[in-house]
PDB file of N, CA and C in Angstrom:
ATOM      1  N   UNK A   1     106.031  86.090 126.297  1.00  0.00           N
ATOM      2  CA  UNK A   1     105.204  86.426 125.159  1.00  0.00           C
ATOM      3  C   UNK A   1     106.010  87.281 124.177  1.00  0.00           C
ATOM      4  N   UNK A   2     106.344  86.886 123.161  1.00  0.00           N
ATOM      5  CA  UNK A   2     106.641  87.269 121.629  1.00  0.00           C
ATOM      6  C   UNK A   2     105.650  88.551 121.034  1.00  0.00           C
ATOM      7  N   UNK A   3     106.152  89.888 120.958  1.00  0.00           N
ATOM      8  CA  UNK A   3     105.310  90.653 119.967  1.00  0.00           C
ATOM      9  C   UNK A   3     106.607  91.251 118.646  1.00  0.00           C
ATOM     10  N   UNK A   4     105.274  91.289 117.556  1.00  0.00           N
ATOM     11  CA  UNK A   4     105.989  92.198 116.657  1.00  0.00           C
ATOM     12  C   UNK A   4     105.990  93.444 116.427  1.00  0.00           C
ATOM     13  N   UNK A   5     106.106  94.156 117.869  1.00  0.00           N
ATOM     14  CA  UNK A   5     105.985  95.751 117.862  1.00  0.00           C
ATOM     15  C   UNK A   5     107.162  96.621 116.931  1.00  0.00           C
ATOM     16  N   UNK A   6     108.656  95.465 117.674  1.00  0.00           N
ATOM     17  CA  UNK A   6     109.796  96.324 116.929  1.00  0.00           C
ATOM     18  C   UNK A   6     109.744  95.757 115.182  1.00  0.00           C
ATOM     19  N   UNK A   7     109.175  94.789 114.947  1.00  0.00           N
ATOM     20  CA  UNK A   7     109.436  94.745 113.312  1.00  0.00           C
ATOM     21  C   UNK A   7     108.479  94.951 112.444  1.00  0.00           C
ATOM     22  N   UNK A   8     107.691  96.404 112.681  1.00  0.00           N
ATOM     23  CA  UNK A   8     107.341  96.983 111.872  1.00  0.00           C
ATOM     24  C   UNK A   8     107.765  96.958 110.583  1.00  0.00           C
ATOM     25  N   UNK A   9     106.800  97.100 109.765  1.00  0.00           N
ATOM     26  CA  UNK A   9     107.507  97.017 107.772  1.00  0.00           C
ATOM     27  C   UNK A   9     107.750  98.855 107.868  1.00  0.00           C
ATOM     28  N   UNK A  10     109.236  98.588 107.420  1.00  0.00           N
ATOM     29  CA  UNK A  10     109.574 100.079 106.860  1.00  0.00           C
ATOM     30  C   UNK A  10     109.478 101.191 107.647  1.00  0.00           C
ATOM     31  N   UNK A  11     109.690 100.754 109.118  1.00  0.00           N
ATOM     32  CA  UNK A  11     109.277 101.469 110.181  1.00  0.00           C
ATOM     33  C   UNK A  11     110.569 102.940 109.905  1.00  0.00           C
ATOM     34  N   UNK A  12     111.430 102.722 109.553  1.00  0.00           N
ATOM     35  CA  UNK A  12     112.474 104.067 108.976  1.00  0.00           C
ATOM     36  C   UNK A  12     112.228 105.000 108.534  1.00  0.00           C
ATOM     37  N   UNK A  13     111.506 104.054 107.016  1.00  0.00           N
ATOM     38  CA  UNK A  13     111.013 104.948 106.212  1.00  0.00           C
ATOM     39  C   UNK A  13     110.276 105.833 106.452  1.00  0.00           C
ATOM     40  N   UNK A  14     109.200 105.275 107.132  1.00  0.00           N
ATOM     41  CA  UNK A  14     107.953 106.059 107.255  1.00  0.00           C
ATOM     42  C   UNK A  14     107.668 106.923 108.742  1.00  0.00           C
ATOM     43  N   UNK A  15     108.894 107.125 109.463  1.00  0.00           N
ATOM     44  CA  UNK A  15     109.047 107.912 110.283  1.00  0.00           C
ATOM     45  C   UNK A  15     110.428 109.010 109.406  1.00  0.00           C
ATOM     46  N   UNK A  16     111.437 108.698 108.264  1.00  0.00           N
ATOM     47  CA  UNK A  16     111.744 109.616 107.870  1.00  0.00           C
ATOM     48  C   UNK A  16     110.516 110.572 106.843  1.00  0.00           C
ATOM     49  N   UNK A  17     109.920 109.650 106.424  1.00  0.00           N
ATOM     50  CA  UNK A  17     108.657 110.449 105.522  1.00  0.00           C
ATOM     51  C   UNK A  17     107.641 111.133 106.456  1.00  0.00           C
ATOM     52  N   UNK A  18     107.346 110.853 107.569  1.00  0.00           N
ATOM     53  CA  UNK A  18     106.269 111.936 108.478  1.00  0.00           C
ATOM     54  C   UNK A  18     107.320 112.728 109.245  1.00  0.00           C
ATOM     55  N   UNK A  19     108.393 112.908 109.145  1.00  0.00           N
ATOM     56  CA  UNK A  19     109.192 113.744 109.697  1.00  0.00           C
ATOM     57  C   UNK A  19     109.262 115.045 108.288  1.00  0.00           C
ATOM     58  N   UNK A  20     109.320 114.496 107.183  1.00  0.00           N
ATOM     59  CA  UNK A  20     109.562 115.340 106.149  1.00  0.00           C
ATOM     60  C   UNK A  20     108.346 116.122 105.790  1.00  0.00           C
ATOM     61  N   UNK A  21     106.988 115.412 106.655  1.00  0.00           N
ATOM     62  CA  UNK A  21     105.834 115.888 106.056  1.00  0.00           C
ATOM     63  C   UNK A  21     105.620 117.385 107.138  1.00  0.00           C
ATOM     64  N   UNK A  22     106.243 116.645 108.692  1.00  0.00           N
ATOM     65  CA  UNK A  22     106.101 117.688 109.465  1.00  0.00           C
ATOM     66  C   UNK A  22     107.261 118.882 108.955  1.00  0.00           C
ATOM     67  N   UNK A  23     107.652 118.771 108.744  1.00  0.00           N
ATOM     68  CA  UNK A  23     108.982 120.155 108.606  1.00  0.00           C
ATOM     69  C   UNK A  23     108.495 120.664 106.888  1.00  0.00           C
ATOM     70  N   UNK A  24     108.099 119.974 106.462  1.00  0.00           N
ATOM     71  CA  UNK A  24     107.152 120.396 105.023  1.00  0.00           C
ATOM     72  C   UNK A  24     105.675 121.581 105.761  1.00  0.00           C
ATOM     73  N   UNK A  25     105.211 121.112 106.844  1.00  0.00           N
ATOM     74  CA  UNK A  25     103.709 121.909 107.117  1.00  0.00           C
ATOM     75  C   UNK A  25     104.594 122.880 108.067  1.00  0.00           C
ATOM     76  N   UNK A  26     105.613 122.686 108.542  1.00  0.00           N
ATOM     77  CA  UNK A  26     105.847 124.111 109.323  1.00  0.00           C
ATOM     78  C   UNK A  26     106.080 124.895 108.421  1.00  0.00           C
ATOM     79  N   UNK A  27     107.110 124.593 107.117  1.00  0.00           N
ATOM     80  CA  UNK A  27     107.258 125.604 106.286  1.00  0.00           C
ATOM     81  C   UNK A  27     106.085 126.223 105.099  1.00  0.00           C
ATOM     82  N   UNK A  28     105.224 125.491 104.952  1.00  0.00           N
ATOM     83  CA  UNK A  28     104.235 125.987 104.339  1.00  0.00           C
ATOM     84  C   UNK A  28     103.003 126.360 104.698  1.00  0.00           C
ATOM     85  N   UNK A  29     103.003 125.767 106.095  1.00  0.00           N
ATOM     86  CA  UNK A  29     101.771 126.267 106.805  1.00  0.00           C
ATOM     87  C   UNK A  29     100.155 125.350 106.477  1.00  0.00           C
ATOM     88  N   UNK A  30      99.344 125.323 107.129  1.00  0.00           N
ATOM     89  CA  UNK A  30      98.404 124.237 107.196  1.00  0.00           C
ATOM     90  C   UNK A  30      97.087 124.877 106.207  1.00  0.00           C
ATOM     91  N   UNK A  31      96.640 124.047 105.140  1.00  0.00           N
ATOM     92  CA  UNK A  31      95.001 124.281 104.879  1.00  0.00           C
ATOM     93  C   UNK A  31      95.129 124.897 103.381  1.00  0.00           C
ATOM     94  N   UNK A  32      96.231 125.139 102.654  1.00  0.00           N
ATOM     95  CA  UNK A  32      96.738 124.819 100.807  1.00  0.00           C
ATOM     96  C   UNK A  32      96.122 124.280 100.585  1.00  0.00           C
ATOM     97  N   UNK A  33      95.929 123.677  98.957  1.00  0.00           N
ATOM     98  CA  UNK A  33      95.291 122.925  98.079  1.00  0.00           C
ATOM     99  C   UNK A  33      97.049 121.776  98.211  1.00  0.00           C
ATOM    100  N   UNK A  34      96.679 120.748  97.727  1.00  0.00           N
ATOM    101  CA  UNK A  34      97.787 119.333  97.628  1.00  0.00           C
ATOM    102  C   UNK A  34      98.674 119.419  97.328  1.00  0.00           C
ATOM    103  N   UNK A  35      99.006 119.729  96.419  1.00  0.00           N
ATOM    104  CA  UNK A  35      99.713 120.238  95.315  1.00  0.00           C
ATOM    105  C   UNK A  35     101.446 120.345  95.808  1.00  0.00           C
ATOM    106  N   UNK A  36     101.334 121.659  96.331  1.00  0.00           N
ATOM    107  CA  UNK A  36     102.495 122.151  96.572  1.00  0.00           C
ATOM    108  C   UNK A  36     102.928 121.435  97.538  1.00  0.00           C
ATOM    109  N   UNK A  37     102.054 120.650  98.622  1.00  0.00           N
ATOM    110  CA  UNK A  37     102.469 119.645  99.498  1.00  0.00           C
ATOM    111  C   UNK A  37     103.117 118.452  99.113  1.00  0.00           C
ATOM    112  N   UNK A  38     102.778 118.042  97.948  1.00  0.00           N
ATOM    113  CA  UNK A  38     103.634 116.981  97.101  1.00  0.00           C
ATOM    114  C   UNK A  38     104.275 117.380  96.547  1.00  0.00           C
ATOM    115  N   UNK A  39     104.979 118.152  96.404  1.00  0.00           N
ATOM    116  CA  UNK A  39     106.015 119.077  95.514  1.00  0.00           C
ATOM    117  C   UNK A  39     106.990 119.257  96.834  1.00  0.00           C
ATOM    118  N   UNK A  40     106.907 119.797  97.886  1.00  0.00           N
ATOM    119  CA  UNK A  40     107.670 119.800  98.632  1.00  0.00           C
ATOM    120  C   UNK A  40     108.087 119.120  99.727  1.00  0.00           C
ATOM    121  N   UNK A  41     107.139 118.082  99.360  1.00  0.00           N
ATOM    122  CA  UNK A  41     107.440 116.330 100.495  1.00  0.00           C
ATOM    123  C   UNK A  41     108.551 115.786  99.399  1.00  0.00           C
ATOM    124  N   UNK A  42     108.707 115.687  98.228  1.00  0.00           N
ATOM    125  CA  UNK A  42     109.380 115.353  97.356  1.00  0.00           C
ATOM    126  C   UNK A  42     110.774 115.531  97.730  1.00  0.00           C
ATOM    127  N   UNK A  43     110.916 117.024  97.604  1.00  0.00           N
ATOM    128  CA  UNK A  43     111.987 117.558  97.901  1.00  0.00           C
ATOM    129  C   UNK A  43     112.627 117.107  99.016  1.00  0.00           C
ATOM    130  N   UNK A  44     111.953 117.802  99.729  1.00  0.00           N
ATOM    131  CA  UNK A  44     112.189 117.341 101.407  1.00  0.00           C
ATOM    132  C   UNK A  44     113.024 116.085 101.615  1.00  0.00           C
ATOM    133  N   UNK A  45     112.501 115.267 101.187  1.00  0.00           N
ATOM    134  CA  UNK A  45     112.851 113.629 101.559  1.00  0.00           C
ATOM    135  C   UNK A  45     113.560 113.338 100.679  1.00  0.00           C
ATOM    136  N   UNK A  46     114.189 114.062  99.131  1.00  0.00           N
ATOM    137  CA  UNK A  46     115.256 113.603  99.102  1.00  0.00           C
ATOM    138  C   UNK A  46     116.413 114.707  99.606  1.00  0.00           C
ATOM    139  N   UNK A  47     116.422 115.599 100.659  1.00  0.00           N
ATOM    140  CA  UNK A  47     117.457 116.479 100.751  1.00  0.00           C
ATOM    141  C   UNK A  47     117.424 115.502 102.025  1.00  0.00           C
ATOM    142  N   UNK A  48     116.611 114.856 102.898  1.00  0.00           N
ATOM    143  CA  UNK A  48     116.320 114.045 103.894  1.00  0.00           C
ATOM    144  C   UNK A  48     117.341 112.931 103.432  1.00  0.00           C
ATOM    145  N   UNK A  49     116.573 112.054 102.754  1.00  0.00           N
ATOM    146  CA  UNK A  49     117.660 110.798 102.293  1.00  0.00           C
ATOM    147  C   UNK A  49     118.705 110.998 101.929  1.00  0.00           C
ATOM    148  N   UNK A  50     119.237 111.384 101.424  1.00  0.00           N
ATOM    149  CA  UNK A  50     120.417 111.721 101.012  1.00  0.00           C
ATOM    150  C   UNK A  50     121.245 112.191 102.316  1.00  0.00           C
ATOM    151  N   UNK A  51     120.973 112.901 103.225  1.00  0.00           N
ATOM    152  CA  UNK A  51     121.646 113.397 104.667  1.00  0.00           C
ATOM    153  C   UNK A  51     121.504 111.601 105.597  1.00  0.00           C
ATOM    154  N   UNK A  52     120.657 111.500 105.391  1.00  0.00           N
ATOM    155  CA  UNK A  52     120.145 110.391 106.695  1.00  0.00           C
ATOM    156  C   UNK A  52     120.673 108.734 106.011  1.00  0.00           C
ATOM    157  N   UNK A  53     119.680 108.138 104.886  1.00  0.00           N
ATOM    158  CA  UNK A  53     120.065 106.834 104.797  1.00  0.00           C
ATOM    159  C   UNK A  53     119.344 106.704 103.184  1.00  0.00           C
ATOM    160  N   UNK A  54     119.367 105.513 102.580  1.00  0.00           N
ATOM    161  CA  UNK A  54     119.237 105.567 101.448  1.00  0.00           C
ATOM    162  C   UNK A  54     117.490 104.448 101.074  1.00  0.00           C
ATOM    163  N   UNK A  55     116.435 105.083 101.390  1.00  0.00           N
ATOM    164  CA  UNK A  55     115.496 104.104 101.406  1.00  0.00           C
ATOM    165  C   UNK A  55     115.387 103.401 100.192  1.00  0.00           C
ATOM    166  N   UNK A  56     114.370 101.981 100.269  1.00  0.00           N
ATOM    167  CA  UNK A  56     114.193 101.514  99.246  1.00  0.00           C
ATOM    168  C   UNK A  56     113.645 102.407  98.384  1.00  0.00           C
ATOM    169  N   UNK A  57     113.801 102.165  96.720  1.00  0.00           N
ATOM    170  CA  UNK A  57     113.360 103.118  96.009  1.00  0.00           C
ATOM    171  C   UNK A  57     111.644 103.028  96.160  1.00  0.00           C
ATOM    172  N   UNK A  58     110.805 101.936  96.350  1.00  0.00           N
ATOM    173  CA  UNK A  58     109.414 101.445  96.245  1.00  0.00           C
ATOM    174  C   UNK A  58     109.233 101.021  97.437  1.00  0.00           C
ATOM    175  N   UNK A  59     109.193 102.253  98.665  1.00  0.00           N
ATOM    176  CA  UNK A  59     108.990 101.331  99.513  1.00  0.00           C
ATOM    177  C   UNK A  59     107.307 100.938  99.879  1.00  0.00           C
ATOM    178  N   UNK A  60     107.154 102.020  99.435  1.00  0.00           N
ATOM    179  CA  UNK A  60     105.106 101.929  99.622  1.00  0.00           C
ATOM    180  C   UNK A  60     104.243 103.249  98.796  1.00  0.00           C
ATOM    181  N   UNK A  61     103.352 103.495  99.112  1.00  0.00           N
ATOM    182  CA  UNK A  61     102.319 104.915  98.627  1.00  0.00           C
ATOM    183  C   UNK A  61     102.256 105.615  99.579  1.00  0.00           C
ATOM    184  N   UNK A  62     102.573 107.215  99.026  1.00  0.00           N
ATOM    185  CA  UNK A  62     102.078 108.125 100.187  1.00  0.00           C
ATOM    186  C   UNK A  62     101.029 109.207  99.464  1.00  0.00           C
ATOM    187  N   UNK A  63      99.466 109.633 100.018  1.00  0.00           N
ATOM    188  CA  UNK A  63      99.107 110.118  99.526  1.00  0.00           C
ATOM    189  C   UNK A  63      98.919 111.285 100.555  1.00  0.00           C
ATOM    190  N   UNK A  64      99.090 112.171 100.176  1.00  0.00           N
ATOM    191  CA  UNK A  64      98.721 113.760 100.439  1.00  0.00           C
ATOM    192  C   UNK A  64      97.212 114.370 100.317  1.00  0.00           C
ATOM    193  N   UNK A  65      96.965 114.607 101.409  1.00  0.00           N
ATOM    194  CA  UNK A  65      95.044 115.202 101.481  1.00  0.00           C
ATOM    195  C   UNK A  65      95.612 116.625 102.418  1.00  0.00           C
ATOM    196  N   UNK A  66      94.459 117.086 101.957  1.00  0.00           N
ATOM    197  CA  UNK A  66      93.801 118.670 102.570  1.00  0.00           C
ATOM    198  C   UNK A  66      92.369 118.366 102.930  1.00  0.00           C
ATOM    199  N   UNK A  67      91.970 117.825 103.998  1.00  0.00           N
ATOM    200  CA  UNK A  67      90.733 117.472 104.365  1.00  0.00           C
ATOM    201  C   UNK A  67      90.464 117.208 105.505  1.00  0.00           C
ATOM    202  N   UNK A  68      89.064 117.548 106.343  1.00  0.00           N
ATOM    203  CA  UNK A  68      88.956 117.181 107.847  1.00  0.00           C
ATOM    204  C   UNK A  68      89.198 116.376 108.153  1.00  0.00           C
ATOM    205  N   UNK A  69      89.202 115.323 107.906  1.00  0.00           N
ATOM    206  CA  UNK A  69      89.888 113.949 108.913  1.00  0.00           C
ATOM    207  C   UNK A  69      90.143 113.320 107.955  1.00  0.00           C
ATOM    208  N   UNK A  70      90.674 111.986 108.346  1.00  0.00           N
ATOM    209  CA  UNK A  70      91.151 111.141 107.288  1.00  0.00           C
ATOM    210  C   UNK A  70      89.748 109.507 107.609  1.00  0.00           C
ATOM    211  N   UNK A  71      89.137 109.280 106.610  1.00  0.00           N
ATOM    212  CA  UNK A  71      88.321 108.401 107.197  1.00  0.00           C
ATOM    213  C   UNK A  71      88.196 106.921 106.499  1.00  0.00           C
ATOM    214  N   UNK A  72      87.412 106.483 106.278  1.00  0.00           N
ATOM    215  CA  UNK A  72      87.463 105.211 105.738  1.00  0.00           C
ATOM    216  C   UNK A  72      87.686 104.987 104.349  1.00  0.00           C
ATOM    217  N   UNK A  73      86.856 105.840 103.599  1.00  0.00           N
ATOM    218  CA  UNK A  73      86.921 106.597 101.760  1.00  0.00           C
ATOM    219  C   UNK A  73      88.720 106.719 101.619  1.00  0.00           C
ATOM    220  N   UNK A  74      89.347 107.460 102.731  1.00  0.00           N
ATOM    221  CA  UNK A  74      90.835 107.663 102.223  1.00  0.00           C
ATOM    222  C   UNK A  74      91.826 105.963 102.650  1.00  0.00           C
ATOM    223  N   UNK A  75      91.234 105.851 103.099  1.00  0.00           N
ATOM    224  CA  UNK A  75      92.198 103.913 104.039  1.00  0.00           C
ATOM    225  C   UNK A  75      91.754 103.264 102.729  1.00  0.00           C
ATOM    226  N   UNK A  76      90.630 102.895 102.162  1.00  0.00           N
ATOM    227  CA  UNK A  76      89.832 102.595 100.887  1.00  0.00           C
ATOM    228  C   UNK A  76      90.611 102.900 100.095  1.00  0.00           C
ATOM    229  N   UNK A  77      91.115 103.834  98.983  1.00  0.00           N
ATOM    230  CA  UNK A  77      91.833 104.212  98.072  1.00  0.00           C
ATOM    231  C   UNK A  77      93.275 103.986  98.484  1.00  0.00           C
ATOM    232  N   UNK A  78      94.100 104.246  99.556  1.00  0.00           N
ATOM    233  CA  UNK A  78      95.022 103.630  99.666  1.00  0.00           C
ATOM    234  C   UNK A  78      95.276 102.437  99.594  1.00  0.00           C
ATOM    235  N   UNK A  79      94.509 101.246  99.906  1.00  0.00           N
ATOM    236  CA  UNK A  79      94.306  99.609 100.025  1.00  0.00           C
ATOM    237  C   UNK A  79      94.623  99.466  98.644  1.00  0.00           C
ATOM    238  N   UNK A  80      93.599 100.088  97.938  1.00  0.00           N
ATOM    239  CA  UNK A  80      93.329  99.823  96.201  1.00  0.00           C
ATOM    240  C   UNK A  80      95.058 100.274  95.736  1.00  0.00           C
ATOM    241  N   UNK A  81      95.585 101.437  96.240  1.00  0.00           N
ATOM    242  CA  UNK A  81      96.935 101.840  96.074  1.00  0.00           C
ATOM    243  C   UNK A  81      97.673 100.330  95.995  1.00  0.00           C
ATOM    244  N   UNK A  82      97.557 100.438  97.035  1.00  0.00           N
ATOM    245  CA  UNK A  82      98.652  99.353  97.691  1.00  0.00           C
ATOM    246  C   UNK A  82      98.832  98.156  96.921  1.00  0.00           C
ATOM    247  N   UNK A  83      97.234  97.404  96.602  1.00  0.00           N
ATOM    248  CA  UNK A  83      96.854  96.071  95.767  1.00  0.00           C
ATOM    249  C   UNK A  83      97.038  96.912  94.213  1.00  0.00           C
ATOM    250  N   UNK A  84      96.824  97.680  93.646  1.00  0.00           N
ATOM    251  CA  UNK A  84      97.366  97.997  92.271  1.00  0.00           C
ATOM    252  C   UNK A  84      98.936  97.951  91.656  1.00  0.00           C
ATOM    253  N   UNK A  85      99.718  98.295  92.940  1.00  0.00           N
ATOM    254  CA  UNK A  85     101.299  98.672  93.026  1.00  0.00           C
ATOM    255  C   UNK A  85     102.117  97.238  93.308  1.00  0.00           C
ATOM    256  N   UNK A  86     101.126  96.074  93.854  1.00  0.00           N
ATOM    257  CA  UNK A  86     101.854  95.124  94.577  1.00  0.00           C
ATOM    258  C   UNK A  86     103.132  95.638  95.647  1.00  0.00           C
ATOM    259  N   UNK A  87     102.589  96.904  96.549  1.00  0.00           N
ATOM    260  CA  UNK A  87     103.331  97.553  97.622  1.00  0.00           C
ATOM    261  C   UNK A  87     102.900  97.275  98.782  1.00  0.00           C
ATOM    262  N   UNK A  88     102.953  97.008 100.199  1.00  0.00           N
ATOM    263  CA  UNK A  88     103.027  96.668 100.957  1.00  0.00           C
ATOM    264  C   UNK A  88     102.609  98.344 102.263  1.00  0.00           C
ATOM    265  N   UNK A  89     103.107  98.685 102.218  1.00  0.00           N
ATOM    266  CA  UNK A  89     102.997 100.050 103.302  1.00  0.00           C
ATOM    267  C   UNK A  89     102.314 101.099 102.238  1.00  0.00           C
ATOM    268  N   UNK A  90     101.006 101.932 102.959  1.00  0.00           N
ATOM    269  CA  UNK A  90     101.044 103.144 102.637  1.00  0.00           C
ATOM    270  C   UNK A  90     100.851 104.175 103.501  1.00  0.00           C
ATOM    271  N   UNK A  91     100.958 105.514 103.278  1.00  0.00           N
ATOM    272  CA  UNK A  91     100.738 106.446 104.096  1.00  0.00           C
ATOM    273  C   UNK A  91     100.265 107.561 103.568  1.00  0.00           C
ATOM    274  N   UNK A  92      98.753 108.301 104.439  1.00  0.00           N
ATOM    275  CA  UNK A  92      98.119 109.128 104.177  1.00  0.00           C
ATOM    276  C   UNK A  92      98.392 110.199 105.015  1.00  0.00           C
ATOM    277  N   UNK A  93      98.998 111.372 104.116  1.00  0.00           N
ATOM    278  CA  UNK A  93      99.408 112.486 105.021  1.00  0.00           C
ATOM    279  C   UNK A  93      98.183 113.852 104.915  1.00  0.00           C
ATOM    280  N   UNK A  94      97.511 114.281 106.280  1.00  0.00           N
ATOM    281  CA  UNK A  94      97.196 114.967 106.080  1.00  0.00           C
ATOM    282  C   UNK A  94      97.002 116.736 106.706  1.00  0.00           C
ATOM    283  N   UNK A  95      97.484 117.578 105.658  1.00  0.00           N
ATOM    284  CA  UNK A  95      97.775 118.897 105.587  1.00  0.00           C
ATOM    285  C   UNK A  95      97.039 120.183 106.313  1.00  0.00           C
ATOM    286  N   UNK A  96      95.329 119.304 106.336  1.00  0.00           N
ATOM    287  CA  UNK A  96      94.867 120.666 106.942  1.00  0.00           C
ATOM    288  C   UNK A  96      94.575 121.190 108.022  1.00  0.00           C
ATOM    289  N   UNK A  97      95.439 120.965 108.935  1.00  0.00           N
ATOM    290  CA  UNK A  97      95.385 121.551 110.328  1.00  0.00           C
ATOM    291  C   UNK A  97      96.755 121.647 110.260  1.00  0.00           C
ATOM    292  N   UNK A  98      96.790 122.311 111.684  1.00  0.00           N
ATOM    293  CA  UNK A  98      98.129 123.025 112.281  1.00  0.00           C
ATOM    294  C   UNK A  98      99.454 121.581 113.041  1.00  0.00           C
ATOM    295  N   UNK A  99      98.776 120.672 113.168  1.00  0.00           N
ATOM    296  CA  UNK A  99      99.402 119.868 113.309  1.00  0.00           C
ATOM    297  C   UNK A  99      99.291 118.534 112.204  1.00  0.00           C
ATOM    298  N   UNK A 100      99.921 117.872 111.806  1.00  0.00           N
ATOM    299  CA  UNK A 100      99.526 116.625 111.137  1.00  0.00           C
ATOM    300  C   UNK A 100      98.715 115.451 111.448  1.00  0.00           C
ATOM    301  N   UNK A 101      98.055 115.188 110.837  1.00  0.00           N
ATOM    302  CA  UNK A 101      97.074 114.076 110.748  1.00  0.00           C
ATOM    303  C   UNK A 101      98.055 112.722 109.848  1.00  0.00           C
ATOM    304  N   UNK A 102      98.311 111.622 110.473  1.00  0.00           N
ATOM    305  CA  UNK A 102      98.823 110.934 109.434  1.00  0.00           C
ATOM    306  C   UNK A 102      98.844 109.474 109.722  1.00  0.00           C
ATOM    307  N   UNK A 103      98.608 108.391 108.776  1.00  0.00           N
ATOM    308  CA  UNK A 103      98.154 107.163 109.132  1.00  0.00           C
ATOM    309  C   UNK A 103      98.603 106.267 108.369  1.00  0.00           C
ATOM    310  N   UNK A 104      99.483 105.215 108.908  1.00  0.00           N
ATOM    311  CA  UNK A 104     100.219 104.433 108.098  1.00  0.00           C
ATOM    312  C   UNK A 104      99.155 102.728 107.945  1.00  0.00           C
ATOM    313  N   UNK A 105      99.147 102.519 106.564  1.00  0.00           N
ATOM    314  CA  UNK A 105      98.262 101.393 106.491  1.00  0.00           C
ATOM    315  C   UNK A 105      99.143 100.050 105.853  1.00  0.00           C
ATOM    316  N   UNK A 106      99.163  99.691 106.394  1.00  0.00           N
ATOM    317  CA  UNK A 106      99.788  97.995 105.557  1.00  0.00           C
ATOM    318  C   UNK A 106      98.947  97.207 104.907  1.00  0.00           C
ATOM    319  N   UNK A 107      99.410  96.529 103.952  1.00  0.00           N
ATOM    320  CA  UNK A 107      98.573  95.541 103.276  1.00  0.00           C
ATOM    321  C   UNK A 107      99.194  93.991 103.339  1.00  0.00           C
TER     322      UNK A 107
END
């Protein structure tokens, strides 16, 4: 039996981008407003890329929340992401707890 576990879309990327999100919430700490979380995922991932590998420039959407869970309303607006961008992967990172919440959606 044949699976496509290992050929994930952009499976790199988006383990260098939740790596950048985690070392982003240790340094800023959990439960901010968005903001500065996208300001310093930014950063992050390109002091990241630039050390590590060179991702596609478009590889998908990542959106940044401060909110109790991540639920259907946020998978919803990412989809619409995804079908507006003609992008393929997105990812919803979220900030407000002590550990990360984060969920990669394909289209």
């Amino acid at each position: 039996m044949h699976t496509n576990d290992d050929k994930l879309l952009y499976k790199d990327e988006v383990f260098q981008i939740v790596g950048c999100a985690i070392e982003v919430l240790n340094t800023l700490g959990h439960g901010i407003v968005e903001k500065p979380y996208e300001n310093a995922l930014v950063m992050e991932f390109r002091i990241t890329r630039d050390s590590i590998s060179a991702a596609p420039k478009a590889f998908g959407v990542v959106d940044t929340k401060v909110i109790d869970r991540i639920t259907d309303h946020e998978r919803g607006l990412i989809l619409n992401y995804l079908r507006i961008t003609n992008l393929r992967v997105g990812l919803i990172l979220n900030f407000k707890h002590r550990k990360l919440e984060w969920e990669r959606v394909v289209l």
